[in-house]
PDB file of N, CA and C in Angstrom:
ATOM      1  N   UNK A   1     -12.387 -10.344   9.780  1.00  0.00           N
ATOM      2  CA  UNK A   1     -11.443  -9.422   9.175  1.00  0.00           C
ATOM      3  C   UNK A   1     -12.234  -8.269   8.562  1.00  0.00           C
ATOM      4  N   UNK A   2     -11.631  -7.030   8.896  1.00  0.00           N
ATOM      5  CA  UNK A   2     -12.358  -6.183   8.478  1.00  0.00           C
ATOM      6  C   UNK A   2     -11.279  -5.271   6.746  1.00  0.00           C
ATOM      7  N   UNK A   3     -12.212  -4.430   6.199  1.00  0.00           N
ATOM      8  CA  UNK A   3     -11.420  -3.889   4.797  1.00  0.00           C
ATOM      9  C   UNK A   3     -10.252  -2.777   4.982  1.00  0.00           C
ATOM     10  N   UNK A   4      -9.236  -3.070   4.999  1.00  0.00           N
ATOM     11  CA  UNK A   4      -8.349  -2.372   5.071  1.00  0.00           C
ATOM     12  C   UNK A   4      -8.788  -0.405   4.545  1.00  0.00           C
ATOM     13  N   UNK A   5      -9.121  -0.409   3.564  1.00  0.00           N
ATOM     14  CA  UNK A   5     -10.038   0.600   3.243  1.00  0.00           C
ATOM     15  C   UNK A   5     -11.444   1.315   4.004  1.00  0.00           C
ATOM     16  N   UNK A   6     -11.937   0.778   3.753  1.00  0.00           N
ATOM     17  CA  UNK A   6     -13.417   1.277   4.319  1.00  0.00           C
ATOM     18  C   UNK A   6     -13.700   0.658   5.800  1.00  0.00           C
ATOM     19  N   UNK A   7     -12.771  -0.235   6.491  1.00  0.00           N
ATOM     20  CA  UNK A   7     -13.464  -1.182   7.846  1.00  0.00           C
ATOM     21  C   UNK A   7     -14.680  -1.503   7.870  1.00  0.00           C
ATOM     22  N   UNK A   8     -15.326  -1.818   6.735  1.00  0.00           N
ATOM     23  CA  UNK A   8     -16.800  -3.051   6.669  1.00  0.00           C
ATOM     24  C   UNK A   8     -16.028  -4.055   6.759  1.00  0.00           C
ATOM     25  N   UNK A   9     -16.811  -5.391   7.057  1.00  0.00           N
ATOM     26  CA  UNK A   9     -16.223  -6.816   6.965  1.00  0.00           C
ATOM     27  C   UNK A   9     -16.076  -7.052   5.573  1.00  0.00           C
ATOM     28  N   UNK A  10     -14.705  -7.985   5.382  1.00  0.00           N
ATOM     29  CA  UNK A  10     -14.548  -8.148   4.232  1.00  0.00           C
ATOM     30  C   UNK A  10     -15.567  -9.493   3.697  1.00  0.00           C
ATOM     31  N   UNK A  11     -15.324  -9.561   1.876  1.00  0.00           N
ATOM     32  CA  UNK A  11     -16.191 -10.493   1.489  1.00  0.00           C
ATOM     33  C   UNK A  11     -15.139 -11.326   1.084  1.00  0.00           C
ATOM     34  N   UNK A  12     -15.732 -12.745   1.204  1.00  0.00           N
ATOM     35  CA  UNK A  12     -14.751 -13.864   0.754  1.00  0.00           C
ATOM     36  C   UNK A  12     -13.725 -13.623  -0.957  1.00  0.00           C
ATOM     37  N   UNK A  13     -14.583 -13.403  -2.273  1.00  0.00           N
ATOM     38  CA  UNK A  13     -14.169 -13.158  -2.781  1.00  0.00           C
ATOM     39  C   UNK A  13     -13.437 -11.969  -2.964  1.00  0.00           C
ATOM     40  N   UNK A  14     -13.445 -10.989  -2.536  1.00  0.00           N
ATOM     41  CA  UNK A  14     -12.221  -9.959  -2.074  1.00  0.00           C
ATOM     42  C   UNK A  14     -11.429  -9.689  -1.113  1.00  0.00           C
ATOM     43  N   UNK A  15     -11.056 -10.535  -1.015  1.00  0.00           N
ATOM     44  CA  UNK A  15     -10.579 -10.587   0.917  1.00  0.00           C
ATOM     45  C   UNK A  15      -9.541 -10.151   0.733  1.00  0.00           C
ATOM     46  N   UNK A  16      -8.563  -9.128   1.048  1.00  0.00           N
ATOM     47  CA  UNK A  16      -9.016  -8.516   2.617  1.00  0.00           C
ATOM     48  C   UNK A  16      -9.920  -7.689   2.391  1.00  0.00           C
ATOM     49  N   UNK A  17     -10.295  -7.147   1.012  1.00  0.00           N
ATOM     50  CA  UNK A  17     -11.454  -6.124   0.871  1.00  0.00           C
ATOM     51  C   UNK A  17     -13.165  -6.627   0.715  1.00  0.00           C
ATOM     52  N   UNK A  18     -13.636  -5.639   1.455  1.00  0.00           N
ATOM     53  CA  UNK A  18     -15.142  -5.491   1.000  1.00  0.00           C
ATOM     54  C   UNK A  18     -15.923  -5.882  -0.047  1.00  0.00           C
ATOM     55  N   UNK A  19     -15.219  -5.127  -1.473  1.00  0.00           N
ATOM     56  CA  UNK A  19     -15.917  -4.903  -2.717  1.00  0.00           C
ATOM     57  C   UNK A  19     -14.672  -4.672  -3.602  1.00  0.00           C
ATOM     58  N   UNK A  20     -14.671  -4.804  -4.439  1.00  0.00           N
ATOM     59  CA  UNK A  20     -13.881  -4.335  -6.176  1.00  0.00           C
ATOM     60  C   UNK A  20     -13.709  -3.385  -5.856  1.00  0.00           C
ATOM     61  N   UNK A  21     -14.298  -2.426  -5.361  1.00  0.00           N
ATOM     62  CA  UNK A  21     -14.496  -0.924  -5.434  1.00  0.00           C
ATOM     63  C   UNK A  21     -13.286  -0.773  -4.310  1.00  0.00           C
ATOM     64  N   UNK A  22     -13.012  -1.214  -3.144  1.00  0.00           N
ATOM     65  CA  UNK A  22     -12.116  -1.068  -2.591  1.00  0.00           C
ATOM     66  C   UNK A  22     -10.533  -1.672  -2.513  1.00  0.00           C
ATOM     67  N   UNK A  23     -10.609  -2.425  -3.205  1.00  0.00           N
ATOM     68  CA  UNK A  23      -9.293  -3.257  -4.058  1.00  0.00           C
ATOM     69  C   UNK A  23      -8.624  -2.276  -5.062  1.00  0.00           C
ATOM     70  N   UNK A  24      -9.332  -1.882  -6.161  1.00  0.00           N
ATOM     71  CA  UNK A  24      -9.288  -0.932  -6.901  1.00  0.00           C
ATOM     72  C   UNK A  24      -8.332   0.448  -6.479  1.00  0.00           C
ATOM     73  N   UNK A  25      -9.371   1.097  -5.270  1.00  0.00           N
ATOM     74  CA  UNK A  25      -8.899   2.342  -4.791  1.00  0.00           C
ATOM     75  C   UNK A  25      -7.220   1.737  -4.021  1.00  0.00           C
ATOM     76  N   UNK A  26      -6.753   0.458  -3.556  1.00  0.00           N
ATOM     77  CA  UNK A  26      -5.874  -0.133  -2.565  1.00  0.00           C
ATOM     78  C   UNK A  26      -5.039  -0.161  -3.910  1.00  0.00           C
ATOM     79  N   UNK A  27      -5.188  -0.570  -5.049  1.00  0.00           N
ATOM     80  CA  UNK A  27      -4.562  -0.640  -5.883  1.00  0.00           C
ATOM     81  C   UNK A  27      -3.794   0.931  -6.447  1.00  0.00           C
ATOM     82  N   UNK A  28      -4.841   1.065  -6.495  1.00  0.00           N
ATOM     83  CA  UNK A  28      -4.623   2.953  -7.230  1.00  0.00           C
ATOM     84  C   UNK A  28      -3.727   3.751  -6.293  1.00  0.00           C
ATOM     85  N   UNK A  29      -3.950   3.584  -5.209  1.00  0.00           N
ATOM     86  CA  UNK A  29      -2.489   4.086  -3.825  1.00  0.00           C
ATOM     87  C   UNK A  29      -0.924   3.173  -4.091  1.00  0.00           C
ATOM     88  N   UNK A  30      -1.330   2.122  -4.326  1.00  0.00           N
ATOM     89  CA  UNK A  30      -0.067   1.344  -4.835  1.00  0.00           C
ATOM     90  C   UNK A  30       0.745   1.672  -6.091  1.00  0.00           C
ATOM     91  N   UNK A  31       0.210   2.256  -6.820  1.00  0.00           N
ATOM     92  CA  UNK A  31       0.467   2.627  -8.678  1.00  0.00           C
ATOM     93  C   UNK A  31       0.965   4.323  -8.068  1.00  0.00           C
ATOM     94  N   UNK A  32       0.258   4.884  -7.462  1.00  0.00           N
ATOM     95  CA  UNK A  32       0.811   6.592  -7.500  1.00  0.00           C
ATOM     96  C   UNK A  32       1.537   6.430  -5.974  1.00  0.00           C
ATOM     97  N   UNK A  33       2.309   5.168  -5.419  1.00  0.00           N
ATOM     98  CA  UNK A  33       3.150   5.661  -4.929  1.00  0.00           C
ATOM     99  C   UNK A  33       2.769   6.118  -3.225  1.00  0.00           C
ATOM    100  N   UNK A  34       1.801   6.032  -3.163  1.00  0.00           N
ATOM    101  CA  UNK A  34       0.837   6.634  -1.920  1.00  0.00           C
ATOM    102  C   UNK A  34       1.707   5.993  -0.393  1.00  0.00           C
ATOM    103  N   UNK A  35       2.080   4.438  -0.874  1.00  0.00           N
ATOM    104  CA  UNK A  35       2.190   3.349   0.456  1.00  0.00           C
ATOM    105  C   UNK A  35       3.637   3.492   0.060  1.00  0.00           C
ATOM    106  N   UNK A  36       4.926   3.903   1.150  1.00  0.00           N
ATOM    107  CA  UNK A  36       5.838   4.011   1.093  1.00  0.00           C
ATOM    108  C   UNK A  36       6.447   3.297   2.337  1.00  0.00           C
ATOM    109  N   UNK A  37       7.360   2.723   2.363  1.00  0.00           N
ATOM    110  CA  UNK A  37       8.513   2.123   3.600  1.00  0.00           C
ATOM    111  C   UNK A  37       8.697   3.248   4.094  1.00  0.00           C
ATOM    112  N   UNK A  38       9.219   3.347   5.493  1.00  0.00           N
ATOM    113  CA  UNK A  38      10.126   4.346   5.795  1.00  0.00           C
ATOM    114  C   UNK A  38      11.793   4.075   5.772  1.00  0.00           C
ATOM    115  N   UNK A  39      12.493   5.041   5.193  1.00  0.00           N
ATOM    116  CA  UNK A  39      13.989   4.745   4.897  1.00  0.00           C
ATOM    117  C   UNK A  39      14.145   6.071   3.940  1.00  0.00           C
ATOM    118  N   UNK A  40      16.079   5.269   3.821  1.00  0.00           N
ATOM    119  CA  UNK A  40      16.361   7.232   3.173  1.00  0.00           C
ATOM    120  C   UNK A  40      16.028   6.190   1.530  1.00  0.00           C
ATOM    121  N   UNK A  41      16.789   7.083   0.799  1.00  0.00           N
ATOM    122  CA  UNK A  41      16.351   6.963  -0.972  1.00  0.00           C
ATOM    123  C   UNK A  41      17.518   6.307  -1.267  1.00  0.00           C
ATOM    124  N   UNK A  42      17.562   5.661  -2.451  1.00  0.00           N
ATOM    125  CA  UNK A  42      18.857   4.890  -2.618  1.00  0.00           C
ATOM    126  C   UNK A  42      20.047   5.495  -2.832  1.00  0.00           C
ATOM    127  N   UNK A  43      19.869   6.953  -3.462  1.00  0.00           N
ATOM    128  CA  UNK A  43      20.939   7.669  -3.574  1.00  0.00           C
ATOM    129  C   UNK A  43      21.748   8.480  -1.955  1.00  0.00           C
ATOM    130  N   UNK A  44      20.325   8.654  -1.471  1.00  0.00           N
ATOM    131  CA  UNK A  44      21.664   9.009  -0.037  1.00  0.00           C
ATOM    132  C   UNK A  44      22.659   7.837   0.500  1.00  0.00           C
ATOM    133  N   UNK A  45      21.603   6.671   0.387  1.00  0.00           N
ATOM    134  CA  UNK A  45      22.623   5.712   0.783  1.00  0.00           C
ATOM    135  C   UNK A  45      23.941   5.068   0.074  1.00  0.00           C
ATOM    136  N   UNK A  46      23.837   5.177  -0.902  1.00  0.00           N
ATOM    137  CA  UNK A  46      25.018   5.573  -2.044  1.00  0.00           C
ATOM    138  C   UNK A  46      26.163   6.597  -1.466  1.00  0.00           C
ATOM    139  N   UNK A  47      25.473   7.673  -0.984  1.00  0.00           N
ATOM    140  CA  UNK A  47      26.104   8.604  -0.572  1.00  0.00           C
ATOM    141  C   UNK A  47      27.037   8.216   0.316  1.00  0.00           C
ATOM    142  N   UNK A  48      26.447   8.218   1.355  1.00  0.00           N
ATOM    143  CA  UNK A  48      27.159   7.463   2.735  1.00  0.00           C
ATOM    144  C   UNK A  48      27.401   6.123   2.362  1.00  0.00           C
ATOM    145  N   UNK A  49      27.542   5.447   2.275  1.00  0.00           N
ATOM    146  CA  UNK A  49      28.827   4.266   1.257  1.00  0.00           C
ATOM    147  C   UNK A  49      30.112   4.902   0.989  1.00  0.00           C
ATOM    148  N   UNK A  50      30.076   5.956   0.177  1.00  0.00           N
ATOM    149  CA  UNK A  50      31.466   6.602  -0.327  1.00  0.00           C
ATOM    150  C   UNK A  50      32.139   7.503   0.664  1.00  0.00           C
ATOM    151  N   UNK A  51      31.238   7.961   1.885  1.00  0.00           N
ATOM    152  CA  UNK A  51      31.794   8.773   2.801  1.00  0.00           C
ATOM    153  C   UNK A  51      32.546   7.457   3.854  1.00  0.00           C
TER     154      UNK A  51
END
């Protein structure tokens, strides 16, 4: 398995990541929002409900 981040092989204690250092940064994309679904927003779909 390689690091979702960087593609070095991952290390056992961070698996799926490399290093801390790349958990961290996987984390920090997760907190600002970075990794999104694709779909509409809850309010359009609200929208179209009432239509």
């Amino acid at each position: 398995m390689t690091c979702p981040i960087c593609n070095k092989p991952s290390h056992p204690v961070h698996k799926p990541f490399c290093s801390r250092r790349c958990a961290e940064v996987d984390l920090g994309r997760w907190m600002t929002d970075s990794y999104k679904l694709p779909g509409s927003s809850p309010s359009e779909d609200e929208d179209d409900a009432e239509n």
